[in-house]
PDB file of N, CA and C in Angstrom:
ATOM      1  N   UNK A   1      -8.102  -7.903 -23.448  1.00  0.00           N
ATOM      2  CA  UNK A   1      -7.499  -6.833 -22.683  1.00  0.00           C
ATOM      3  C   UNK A   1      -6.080  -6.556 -23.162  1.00  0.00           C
ATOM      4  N   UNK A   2      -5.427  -7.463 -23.192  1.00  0.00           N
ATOM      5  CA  UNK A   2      -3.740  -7.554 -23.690  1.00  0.00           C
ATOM      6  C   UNK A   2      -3.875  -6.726 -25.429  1.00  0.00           C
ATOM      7  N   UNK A   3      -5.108  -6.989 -26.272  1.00  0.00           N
ATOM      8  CA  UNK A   3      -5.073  -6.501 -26.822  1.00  0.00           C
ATOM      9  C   UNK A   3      -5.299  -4.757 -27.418  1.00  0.00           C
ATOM     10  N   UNK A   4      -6.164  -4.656 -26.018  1.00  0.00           N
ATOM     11  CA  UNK A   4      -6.322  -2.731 -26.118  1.00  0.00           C
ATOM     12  C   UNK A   4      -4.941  -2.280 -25.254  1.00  0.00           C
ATOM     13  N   UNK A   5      -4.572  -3.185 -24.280  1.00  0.00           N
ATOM     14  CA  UNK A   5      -3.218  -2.440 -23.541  1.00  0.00           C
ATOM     15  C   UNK A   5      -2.359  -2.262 -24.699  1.00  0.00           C
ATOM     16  N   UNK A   6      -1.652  -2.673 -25.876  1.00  0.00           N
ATOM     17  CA  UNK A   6      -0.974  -2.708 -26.991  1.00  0.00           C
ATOM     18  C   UNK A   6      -1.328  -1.494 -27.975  1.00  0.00           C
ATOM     19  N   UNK A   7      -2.530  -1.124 -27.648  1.00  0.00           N
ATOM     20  CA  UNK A   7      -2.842  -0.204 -28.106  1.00  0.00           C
ATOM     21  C   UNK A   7      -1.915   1.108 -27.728  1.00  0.00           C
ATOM     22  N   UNK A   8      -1.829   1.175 -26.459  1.00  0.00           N
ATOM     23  CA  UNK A   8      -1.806   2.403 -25.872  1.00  0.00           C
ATOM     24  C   UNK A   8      -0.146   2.703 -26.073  1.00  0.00           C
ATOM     25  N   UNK A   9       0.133   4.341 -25.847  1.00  0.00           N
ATOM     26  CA  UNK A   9       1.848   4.562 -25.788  1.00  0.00           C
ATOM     27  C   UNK A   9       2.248   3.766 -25.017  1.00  0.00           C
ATOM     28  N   UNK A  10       3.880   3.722 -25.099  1.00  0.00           N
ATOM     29  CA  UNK A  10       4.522   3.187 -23.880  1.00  0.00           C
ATOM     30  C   UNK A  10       4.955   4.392 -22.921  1.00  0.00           C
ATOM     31  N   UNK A  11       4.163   5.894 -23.298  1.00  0.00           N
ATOM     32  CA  UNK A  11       4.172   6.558 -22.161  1.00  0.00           C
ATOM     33  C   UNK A  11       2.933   6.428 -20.684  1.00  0.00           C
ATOM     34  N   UNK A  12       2.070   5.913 -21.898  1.00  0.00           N
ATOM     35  CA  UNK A  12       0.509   5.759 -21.231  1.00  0.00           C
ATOM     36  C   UNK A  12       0.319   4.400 -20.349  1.00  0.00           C
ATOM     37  N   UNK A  13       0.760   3.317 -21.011  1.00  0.00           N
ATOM     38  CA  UNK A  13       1.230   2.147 -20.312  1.00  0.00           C
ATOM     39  C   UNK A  13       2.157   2.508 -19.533  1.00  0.00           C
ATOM     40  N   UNK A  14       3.191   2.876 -18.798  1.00  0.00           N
ATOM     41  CA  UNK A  14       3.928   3.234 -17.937  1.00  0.00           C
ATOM     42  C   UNK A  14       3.519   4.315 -16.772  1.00  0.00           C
ATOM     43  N   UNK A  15       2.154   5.422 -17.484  1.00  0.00           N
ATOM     44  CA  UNK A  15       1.557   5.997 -16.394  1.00  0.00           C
ATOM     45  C   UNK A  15       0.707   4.828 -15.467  1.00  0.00           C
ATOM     46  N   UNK A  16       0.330   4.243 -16.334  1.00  0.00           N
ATOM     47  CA  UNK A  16      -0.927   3.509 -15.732  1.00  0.00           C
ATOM     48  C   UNK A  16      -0.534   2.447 -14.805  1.00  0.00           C
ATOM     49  N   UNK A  17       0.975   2.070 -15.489  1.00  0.00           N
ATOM     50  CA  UNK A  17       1.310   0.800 -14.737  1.00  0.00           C
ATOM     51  C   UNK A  17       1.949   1.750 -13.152  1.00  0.00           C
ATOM     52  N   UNK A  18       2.770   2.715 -12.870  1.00  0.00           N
ATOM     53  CA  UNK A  18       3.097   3.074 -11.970  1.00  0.00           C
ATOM     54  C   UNK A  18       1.830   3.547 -11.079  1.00  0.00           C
ATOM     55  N   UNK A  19       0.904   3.984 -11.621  1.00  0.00           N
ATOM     56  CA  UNK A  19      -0.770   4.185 -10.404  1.00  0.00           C
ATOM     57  C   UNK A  19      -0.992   3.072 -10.103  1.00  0.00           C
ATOM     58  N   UNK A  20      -1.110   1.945 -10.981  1.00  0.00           N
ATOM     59  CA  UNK A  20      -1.184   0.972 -10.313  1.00  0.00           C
ATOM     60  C   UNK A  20      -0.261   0.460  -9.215  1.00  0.00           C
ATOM     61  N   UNK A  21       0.751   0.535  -9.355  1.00  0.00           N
ATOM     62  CA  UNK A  21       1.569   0.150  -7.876  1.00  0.00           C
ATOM     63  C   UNK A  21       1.801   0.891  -6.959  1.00  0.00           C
ATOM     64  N   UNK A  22       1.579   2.057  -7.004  1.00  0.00           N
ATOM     65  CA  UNK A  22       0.894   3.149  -6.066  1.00  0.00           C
ATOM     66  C   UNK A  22      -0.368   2.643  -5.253  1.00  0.00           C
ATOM     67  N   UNK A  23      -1.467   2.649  -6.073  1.00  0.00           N
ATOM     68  CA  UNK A  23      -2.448   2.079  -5.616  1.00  0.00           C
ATOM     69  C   UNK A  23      -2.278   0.971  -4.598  1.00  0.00           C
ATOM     70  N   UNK A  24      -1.626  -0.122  -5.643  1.00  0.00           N
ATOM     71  CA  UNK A  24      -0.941  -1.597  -4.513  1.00  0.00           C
ATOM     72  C   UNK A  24      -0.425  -1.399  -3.359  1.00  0.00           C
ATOM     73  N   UNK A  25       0.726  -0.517  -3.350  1.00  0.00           N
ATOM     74  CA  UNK A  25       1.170  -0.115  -2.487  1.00  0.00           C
ATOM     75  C   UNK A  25       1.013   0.763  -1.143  1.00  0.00           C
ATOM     76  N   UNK A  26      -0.148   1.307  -1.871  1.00  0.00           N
ATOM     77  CA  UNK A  26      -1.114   1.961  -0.543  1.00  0.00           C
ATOM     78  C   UNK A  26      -2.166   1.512   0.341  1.00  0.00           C
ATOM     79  N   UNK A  27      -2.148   0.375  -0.573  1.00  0.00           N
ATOM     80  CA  UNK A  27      -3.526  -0.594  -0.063  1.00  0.00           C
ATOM     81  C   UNK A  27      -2.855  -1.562   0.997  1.00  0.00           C
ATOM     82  N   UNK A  28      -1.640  -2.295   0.191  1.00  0.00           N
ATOM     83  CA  UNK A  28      -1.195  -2.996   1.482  1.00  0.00           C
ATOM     84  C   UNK A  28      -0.446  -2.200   2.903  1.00  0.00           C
ATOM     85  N   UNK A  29       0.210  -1.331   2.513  1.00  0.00           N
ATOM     86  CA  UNK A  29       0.151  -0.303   4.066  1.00  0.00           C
ATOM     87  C   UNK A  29      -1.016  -0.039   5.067  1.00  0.00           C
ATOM     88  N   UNK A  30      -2.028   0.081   4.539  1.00  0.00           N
ATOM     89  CA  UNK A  30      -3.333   0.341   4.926  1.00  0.00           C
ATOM     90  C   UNK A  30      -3.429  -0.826   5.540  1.00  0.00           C
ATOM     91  N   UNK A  31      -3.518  -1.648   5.215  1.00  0.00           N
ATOM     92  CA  UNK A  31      -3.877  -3.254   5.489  1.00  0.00           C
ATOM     93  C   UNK A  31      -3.068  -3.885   6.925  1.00  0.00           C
ATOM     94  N   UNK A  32      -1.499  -3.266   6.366  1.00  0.00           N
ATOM     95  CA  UNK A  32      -0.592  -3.335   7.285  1.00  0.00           C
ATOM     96  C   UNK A  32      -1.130  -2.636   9.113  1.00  0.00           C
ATOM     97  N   UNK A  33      -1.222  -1.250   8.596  1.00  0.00           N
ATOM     98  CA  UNK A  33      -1.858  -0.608   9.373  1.00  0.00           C
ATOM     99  C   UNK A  33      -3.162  -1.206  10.263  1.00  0.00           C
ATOM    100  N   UNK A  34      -4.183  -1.502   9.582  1.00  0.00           N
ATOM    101  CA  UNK A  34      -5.309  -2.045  10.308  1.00  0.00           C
ATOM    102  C   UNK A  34      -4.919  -3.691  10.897  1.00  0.00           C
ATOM    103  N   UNK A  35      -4.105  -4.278  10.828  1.00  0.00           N
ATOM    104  CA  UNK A  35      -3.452  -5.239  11.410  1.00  0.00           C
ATOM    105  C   UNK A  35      -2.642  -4.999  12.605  1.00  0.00           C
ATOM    106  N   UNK A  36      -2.003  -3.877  12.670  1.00  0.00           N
ATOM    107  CA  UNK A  36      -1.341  -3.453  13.513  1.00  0.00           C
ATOM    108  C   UNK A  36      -2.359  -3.071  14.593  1.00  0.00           C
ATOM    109  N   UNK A  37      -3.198  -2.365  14.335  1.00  0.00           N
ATOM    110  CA  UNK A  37      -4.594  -2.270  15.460  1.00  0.00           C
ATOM    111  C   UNK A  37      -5.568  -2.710  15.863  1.00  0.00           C
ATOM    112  N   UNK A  38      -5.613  -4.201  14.928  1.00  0.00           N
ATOM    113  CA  UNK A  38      -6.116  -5.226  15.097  1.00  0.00           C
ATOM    114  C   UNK A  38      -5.642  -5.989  16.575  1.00  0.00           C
ATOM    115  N   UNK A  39      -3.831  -6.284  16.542  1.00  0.00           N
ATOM    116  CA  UNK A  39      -2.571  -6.415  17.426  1.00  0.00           C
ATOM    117  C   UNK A  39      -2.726  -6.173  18.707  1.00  0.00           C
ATOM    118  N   UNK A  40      -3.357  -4.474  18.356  1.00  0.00           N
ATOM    119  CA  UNK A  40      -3.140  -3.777  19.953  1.00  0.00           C
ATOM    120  C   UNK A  40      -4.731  -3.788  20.718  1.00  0.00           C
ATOM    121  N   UNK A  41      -5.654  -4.155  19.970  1.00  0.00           N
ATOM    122  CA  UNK A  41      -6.931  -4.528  20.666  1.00  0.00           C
ATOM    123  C   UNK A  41      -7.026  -5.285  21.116  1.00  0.00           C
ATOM    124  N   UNK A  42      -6.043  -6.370  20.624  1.00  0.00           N
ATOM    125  CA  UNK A  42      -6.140  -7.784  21.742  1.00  0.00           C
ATOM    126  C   UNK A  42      -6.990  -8.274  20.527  1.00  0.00           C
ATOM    127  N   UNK A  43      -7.191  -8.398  19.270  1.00  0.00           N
ATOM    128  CA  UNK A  43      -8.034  -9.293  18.052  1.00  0.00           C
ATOM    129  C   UNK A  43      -7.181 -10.032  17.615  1.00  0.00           C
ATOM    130  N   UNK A  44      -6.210 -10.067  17.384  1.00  0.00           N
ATOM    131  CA  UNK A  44      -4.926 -10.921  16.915  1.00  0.00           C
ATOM    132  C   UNK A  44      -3.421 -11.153  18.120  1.00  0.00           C
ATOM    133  N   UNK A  45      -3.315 -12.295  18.086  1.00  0.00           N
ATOM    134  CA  UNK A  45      -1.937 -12.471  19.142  1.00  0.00           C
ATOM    135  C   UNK A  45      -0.795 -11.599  18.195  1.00  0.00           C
ATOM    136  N   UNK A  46      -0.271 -10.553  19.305  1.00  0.00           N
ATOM    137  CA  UNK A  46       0.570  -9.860  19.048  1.00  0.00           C
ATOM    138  C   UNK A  46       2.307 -10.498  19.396  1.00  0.00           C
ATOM    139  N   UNK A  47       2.955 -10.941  18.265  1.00  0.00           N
ATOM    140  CA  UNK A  47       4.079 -11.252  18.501  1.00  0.00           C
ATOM    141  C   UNK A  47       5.194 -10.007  18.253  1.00  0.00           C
ATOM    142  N   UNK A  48       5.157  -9.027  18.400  1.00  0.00           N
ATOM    143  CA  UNK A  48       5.887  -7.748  18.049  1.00  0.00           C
ATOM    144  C   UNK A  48       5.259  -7.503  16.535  1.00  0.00           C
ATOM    145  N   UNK A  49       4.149  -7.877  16.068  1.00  0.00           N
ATOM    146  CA  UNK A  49       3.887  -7.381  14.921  1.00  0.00           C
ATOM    147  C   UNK A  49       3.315  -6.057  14.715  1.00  0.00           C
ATOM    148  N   UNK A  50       2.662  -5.348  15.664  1.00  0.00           N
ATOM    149  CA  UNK A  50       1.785  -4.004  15.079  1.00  0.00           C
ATOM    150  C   UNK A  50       3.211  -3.184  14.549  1.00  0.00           C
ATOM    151  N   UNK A  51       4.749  -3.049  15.176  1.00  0.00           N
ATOM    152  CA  UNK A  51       5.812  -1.884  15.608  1.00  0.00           C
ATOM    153  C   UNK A  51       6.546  -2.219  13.826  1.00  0.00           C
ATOM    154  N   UNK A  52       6.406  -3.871  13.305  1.00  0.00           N
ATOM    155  CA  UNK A  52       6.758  -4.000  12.130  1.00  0.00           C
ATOM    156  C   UNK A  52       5.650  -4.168  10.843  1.00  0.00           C
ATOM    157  N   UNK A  53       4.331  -3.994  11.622  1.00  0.00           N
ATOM    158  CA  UNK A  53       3.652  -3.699  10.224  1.00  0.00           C
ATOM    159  C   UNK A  53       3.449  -2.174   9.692  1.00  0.00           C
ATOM    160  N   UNK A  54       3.791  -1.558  11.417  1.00  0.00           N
ATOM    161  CA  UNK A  54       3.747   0.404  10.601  1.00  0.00           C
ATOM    162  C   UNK A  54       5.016   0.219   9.946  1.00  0.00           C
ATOM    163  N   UNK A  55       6.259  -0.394  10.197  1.00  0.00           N
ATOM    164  CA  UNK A  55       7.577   0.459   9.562  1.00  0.00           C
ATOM    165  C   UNK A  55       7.373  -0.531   8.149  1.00  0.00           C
ATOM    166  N   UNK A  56       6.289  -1.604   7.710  1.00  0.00           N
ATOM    167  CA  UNK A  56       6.477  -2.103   6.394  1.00  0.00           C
ATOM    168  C   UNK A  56       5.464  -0.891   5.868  1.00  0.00           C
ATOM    169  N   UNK A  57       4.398  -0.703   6.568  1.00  0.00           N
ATOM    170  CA  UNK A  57       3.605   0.467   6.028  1.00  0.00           C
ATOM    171  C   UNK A  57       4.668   1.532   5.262  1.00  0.00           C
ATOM    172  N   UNK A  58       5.555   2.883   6.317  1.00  0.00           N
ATOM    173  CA  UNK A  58       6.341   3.647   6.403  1.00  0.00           C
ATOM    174  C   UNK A  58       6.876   3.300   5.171  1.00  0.00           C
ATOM    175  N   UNK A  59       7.902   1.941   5.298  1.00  0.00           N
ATOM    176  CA  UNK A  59       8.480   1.799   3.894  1.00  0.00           C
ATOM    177  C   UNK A  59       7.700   1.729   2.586  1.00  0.00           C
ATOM    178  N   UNK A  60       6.697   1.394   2.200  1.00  0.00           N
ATOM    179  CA  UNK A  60       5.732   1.373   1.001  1.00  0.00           C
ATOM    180  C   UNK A  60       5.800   3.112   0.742  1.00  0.00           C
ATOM    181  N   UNK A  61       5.095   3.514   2.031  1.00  0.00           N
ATOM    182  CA  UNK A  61       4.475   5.042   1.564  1.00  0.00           C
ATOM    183  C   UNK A  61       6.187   5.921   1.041  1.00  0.00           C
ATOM    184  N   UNK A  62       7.249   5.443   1.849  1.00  0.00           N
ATOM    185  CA  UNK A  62       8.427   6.068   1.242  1.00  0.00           C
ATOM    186  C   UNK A  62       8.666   5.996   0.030  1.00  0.00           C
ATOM    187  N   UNK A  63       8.451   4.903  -0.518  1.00  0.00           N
ATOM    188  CA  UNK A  63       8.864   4.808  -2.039  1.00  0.00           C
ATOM    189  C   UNK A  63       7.863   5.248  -2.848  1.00  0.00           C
ATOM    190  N   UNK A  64       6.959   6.050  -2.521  1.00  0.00           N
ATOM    191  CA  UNK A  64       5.629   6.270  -3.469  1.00  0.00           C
ATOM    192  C   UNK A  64       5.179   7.524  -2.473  1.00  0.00           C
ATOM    193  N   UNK A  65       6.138   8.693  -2.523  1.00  0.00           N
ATOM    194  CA  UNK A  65       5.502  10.106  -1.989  1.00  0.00           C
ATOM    195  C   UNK A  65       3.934  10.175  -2.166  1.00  0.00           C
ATOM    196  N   UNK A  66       3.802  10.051  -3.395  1.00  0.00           N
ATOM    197  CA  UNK A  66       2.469  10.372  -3.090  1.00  0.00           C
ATOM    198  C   UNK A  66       1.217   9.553  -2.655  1.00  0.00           C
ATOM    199  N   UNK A  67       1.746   8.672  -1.884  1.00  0.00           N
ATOM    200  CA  UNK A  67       0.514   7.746  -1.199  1.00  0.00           C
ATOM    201  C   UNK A  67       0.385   8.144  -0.014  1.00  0.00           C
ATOM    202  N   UNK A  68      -0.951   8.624   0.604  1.00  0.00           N
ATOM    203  CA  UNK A  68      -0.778   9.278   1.971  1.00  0.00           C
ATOM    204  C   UNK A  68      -2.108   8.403   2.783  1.00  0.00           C
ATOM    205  N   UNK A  69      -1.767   8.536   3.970  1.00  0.00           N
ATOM    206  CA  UNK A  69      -2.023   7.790   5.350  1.00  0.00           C
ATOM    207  C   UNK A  69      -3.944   7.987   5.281  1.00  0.00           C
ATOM    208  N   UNK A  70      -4.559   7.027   5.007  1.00  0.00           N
ATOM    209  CA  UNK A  70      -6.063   6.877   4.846  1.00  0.00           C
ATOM    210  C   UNK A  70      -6.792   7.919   5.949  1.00  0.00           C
ATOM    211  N   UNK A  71      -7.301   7.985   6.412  1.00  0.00           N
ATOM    212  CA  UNK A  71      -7.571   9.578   7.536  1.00  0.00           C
ATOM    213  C   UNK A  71      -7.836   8.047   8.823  1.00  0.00           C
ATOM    214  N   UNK A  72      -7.389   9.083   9.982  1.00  0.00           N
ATOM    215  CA  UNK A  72      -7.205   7.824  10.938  1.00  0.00           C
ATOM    216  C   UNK A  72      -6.186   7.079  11.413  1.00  0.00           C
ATOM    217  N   UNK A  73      -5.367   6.958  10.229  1.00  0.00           N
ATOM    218  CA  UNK A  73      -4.241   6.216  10.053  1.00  0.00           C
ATOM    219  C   UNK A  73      -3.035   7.315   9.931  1.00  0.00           C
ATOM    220  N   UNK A  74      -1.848   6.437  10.242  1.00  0.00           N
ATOM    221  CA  UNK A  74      -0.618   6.936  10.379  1.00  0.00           C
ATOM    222  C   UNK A  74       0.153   6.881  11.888  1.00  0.00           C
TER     223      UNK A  74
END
């Protein structure tokens, strides 16, 4: 693998690597998110966590405009 990534520009490697942390970054918001409503169902003991897993959500999706809220979510 290391050897076809070497292949590629370092414009193309740099697209790919920033979707990828886009991607990352949208996934764990999401995650964040369904934890948070996990919280408020009474499935997980809520220690003030659902109010700080949306604003870690919030912060991910800020730094990456274009990651948007899974449908449902937000």
């Amino acid at each position: 693998m290391s050897k076809d990534w070497s292949l590629l520009s370092e414009g193309a490697q740099l697209a790919l690597s920033r979707a990828a942390l886009a991607q990352a970054a949208d996934t764990i918001a999401g995650q964040a998110e369904t934890l948070a409503e996990e919280m408020e169902m009474g499935a997980l003991d809520d220690h003030g966590g659902p109010d700080a897993l949306r604003l870690l959500a919030a912060v991910l999706r800020s730094l990456n405009p274009m990651a948007q809220p899974a449908a449902g979510m937000a």
